[in-house]
N, C-alpha and C. Protein backbone atom coordinates (compact mmCIF):
# COMPACT_ATOMS: atom_id res chain seq x y z
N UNK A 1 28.89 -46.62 32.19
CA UNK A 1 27.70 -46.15 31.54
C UNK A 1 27.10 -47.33 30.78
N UNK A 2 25.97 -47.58 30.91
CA UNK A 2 24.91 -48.42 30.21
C UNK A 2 24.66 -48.29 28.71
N UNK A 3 24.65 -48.88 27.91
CA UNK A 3 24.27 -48.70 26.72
C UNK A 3 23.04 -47.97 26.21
N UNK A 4 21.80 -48.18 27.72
CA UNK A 4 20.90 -47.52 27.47
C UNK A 4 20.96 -46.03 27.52
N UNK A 5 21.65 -45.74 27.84
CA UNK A 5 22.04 -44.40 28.09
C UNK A 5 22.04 -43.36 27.13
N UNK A 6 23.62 -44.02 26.47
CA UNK A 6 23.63 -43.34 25.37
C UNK A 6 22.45 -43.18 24.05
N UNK A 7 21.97 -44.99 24.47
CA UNK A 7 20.69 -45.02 23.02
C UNK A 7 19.66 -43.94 23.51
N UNK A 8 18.94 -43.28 24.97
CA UNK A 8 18.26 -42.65 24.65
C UNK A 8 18.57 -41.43 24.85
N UNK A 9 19.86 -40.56 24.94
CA UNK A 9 20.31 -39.67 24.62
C UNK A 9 20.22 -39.55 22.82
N UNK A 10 20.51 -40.66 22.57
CA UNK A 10 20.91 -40.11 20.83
C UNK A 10 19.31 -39.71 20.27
N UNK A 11 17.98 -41.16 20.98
CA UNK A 11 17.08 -40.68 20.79
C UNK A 11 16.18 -39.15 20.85
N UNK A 12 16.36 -38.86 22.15
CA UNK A 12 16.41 -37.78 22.61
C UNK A 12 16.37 -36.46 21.69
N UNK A 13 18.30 -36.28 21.02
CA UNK A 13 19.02 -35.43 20.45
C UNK A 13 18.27 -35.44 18.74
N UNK A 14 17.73 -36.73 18.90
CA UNK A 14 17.66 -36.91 17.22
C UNK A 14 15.66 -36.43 17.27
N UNK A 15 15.17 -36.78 18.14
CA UNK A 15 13.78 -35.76 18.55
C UNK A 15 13.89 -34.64 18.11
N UNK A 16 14.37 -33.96 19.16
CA UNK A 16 14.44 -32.24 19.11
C UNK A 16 15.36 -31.43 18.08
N UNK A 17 16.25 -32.44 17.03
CA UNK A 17 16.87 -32.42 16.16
C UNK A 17 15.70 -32.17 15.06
N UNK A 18 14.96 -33.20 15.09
CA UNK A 18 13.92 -33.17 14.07
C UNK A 18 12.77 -32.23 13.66
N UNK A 19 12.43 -31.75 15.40
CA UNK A 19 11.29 -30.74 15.53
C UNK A 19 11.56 -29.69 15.25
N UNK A 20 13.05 -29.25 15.71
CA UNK A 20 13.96 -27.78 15.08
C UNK A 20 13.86 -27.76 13.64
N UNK A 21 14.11 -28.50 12.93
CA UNK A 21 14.16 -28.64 11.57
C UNK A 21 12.89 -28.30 11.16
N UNK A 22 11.77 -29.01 11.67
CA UNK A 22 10.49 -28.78 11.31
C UNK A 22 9.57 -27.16 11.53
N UNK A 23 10.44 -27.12 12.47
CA UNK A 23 10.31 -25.29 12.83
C UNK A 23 11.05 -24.54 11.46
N UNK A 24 12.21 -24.60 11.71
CA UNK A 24 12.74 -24.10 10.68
C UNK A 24 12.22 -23.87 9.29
N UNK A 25 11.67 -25.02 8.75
CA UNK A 25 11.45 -25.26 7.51
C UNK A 25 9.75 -24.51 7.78
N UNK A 26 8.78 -24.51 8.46
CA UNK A 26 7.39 -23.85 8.28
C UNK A 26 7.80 -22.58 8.37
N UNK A 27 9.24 -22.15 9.20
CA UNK A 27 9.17 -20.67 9.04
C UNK A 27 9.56 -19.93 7.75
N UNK A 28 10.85 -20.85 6.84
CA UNK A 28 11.03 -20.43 5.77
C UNK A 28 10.08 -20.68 4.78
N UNK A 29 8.35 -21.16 4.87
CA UNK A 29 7.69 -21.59 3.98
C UNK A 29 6.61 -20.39 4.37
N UNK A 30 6.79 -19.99 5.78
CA UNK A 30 5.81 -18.22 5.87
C UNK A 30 6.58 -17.48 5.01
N UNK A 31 7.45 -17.06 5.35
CA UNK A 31 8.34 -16.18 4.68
C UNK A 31 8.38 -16.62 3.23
N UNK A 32 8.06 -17.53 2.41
CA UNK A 32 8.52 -17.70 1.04
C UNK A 32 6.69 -17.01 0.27
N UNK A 33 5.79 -17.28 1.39
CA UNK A 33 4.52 -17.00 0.98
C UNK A 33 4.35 -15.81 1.10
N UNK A 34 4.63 -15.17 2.47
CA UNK A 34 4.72 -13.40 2.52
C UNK A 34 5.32 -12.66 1.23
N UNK A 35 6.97 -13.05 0.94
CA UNK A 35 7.06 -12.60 -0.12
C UNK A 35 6.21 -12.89 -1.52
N UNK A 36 5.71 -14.07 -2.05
CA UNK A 36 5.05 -14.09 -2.90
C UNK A 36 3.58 -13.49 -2.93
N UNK A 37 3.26 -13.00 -1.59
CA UNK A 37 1.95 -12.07 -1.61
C UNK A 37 2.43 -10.79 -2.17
N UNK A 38 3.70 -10.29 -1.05
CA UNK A 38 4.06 -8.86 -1.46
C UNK A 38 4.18 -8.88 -3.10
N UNK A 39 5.05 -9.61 -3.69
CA UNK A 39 5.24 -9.55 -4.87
C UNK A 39 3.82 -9.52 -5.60
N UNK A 40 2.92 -10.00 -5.16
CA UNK A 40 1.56 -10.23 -5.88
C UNK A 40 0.92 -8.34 -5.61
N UNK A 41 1.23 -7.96 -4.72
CA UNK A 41 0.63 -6.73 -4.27
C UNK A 41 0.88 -5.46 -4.78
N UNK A 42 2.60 -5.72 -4.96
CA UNK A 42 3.30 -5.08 -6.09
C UNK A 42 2.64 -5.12 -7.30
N UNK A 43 2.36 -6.12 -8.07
CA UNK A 43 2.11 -6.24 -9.48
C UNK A 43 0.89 -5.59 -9.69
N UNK A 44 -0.44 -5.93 -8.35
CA UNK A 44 -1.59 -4.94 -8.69
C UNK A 44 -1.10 -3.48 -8.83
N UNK A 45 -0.75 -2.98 -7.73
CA UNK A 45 -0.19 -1.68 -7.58
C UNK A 45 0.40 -1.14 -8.82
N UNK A 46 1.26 -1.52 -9.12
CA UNK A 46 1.73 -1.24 -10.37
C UNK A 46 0.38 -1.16 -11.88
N UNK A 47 0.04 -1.61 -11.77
CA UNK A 47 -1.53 -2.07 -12.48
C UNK A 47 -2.42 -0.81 -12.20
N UNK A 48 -2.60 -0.35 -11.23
CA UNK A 48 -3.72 0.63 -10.49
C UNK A 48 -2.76 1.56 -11.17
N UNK A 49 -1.32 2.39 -11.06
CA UNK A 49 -0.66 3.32 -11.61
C UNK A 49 -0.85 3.16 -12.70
N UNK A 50 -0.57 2.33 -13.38
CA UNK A 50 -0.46 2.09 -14.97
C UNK A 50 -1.64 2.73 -15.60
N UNK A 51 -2.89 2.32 -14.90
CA UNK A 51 -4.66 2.59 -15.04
C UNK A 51 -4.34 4.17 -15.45
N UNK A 52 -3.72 4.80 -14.19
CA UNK A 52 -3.56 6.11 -13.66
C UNK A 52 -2.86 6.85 -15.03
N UNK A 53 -1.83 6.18 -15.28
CA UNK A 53 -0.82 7.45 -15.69
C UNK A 53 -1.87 7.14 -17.21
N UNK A 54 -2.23 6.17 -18.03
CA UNK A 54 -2.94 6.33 -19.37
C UNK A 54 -3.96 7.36 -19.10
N UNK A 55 -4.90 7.48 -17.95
CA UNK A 55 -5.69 8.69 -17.98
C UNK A 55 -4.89 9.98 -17.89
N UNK A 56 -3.65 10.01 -17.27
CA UNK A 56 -3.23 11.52 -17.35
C UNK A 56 -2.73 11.95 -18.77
N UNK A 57 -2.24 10.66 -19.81
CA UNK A 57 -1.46 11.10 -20.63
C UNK A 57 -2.43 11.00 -22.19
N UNK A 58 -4.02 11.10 -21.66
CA UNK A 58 -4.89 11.25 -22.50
C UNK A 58 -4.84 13.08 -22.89
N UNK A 59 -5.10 12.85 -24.13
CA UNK A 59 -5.21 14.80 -24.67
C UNK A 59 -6.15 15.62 -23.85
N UNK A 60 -5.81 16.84 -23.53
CA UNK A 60 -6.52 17.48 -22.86
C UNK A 60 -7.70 18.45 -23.69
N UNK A 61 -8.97 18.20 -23.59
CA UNK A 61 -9.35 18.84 -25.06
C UNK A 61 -9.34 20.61 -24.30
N UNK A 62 -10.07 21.80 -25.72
CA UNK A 62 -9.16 23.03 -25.14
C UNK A 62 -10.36 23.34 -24.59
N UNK A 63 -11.73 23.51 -23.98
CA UNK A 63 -13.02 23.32 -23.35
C UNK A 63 -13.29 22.35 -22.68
N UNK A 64 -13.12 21.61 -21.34
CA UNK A 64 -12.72 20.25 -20.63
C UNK A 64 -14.64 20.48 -20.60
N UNK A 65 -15.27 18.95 -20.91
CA UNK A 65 -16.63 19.11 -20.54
C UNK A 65 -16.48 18.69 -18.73
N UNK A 66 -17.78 19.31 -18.39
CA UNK A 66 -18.01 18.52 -17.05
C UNK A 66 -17.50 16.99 -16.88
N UNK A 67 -17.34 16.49 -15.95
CA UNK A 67 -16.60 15.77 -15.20
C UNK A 67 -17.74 14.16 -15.51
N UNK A 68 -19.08 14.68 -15.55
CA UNK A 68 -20.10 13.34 -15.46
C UNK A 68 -19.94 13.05 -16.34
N UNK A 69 -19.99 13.92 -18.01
CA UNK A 69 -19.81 13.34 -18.87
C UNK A 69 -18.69 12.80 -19.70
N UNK A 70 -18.00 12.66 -19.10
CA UNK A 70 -16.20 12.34 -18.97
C UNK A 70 -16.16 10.80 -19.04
N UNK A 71 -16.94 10.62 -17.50
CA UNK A 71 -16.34 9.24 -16.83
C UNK A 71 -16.78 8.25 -18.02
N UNK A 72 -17.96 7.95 -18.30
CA UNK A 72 -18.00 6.79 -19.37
C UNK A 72 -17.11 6.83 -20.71
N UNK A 73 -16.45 8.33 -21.08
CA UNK A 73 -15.58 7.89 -22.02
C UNK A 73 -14.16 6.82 -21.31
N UNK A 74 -14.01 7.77 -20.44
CA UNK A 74 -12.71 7.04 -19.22
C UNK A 74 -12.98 5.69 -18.80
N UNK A 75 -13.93 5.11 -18.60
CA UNK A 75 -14.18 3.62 -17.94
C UNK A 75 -13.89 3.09 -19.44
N UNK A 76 -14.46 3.53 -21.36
CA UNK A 76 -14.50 2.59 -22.23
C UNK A 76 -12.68 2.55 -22.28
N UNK A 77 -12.47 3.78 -22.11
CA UNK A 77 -10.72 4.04 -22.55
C UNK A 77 -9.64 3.00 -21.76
N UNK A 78 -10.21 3.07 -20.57
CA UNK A 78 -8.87 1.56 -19.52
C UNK A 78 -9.61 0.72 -19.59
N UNK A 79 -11.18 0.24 -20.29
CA UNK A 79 -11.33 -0.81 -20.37
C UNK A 79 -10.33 -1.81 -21.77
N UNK A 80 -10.63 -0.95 -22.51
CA UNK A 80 -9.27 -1.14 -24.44
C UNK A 80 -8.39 -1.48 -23.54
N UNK A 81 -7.71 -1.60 -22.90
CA UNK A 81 -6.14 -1.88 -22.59
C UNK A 81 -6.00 -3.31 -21.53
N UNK A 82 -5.40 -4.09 -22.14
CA UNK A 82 -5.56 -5.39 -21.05
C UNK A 82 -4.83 -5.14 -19.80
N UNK A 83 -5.23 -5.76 -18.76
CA UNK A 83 -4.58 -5.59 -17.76
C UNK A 83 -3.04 -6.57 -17.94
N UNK A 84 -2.02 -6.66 -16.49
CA UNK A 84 -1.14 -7.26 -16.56
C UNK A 84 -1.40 -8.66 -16.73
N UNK A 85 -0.67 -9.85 -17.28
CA UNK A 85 -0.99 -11.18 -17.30
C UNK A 85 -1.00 -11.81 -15.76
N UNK A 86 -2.39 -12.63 -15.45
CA UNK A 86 -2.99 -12.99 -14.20
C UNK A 86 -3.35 -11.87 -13.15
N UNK A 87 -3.82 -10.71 -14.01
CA UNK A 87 -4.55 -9.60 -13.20
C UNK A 87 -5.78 -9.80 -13.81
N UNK A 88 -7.08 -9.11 -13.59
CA UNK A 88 -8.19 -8.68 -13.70
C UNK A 88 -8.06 -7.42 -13.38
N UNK A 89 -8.93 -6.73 -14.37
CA UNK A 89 -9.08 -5.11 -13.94
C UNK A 89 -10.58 -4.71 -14.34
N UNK A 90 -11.16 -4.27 -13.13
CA UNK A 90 -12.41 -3.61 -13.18
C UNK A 90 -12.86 -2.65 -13.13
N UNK A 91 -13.51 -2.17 -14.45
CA UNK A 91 -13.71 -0.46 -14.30
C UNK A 91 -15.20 -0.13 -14.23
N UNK A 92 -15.41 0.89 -13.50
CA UNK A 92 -16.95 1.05 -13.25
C UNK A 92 -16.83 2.87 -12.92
N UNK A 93 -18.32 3.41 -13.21
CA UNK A 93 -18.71 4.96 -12.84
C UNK A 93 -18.40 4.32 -11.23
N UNK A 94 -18.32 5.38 -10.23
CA UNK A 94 -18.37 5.91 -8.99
C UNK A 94 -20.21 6.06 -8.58
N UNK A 95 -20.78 5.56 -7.70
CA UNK A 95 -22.00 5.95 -7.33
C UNK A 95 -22.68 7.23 -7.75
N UNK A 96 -21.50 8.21 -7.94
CA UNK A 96 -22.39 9.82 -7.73
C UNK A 96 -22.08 10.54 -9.50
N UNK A 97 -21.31 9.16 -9.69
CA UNK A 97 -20.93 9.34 -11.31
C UNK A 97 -20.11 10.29 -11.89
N UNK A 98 -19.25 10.69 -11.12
CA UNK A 98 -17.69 12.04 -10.98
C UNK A 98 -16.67 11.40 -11.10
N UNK A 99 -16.27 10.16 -10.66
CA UNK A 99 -14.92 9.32 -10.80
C UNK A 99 -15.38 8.54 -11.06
N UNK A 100 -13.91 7.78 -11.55
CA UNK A 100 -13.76 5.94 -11.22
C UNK A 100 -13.62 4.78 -10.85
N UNK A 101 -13.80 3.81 -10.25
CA UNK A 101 -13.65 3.27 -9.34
C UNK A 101 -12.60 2.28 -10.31
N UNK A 102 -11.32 2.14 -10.10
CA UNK A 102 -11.03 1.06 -10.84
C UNK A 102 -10.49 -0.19 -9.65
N UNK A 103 -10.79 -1.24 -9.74
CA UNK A 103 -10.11 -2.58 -8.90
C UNK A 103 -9.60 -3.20 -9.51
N UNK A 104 -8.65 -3.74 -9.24
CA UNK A 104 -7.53 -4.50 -9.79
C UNK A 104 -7.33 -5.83 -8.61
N UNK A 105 -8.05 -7.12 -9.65
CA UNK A 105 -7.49 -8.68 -8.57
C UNK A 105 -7.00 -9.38 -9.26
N UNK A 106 -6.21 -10.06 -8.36
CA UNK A 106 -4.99 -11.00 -8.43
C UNK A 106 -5.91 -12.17 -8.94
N UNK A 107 -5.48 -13.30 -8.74
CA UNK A 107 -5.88 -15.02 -8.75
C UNK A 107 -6.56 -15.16 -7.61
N UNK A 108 -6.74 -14.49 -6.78
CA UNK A 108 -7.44 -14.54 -5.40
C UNK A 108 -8.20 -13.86 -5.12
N UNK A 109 -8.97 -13.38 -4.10
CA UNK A 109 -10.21 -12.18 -4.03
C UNK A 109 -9.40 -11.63 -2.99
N UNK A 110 -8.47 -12.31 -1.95
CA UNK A 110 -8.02 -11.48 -1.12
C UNK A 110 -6.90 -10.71 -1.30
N UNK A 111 -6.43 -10.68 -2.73
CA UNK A 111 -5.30 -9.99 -3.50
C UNK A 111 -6.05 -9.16 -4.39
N UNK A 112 -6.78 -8.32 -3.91
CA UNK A 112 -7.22 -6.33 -4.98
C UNK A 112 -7.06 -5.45 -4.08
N UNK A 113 -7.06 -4.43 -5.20
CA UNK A 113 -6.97 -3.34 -4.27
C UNK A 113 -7.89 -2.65 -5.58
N UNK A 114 -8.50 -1.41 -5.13
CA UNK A 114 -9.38 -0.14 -5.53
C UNK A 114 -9.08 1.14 -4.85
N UNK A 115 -9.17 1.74 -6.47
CA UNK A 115 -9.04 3.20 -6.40
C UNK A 115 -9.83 4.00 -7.16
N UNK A 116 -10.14 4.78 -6.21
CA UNK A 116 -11.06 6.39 -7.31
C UNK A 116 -10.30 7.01 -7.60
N UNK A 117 -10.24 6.92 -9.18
CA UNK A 117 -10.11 8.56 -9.70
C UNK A 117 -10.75 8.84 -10.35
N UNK A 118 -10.57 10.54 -9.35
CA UNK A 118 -11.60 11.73 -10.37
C UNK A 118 -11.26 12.28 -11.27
N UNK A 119 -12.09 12.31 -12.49
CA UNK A 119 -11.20 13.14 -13.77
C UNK A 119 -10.51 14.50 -13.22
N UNK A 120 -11.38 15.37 -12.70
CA UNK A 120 -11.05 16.74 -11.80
C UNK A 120 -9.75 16.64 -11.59
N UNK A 121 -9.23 16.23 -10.92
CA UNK A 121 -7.95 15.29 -10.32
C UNK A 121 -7.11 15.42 -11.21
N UNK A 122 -7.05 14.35 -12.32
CA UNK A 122 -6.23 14.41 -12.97
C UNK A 122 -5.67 15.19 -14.76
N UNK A 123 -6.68 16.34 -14.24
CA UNK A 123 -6.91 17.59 -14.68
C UNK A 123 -7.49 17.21 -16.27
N UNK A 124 -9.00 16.34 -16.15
CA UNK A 124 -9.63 16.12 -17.56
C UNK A 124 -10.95 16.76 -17.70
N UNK A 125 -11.32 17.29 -16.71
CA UNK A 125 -12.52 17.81 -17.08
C UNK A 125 -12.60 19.28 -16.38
N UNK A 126 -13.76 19.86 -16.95
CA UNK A 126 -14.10 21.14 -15.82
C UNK A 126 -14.82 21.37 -15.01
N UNK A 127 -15.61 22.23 -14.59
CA UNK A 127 -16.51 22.26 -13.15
C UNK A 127 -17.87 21.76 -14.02
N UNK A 128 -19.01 21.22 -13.08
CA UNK A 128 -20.03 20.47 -13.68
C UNK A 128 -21.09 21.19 -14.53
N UNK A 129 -20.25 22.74 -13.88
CA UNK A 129 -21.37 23.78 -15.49
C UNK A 129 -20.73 23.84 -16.43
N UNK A 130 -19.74 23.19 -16.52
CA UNK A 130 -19.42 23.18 -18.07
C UNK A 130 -17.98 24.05 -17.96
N UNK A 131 -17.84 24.36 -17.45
CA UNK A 131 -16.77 25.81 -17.17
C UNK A 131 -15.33 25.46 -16.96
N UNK A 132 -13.90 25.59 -17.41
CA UNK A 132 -12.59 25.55 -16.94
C UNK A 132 -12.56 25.99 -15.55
N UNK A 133 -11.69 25.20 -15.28
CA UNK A 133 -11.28 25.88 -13.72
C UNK A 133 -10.80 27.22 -13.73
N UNK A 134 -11.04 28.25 -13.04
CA UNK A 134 -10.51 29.68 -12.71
C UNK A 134 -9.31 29.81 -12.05
């Protein structure tokens, strides 16, 4: 056997040695980012509940007014409360002015999520004549 032989075998071995590695390592650097999204997705989520459960565990008065005139107390009420640290939380009326729209973003725009809730829902108001539910 030739010396060249072995030198471009080792070359060879030490190539596809290298490129494996290089595979390896971009795949554990998807995977280290997937989880740090999920984890990011989690934390809104958690954020959007949090929004949630302070409106349920607001007093129920004993005459619930209609539902329209609800929401702007509800948007000033989760606006008072800071969101989680490196969240944003955005509260706004609903177009038809019955719920809330609250969004919750990350450090990124492609990390929020949004949710309506309706006072109705989470049993704060009554029907829009003024009336308790039957």
């Amino acid at each position: 056997m030739n010396l060249i032989e072995p030198l471009v075998a080792s070359l060879v071995f030490c190539g596809v040695a290298s490129a494996s590695l290089q595979i390896w390592a971009l795949g554990l650097e998807a995977g280290q980012t997937q989880q740090q999204l999920q984890s990011l997705h989690d934390r809104i989520d958690g954020e959007l509940i949090a929004s949630e459960s302070r409106l349920r565990q607001l007093p129920r008065p004993s005459a619930p007014p209609p539902c329209s005139q609800l929401v702007p107390q509800l948007v000033a009420s989760l606006e008072m409360g800071a969101p989680a640290e490196g969240l944003q939380r955005q509260v706004e009326a609903s177009a038809d002015g019955q719920a809330l729209l609250v969004r919750v973003v990350g450090p990124t725009e492609d990390a929020s999520r949004v949710r309506l809730l309706h006072p109705a829902a989470l049993g704060l108001c009554g029907a829009e004549g003024g009336h308790g539910p039957s």
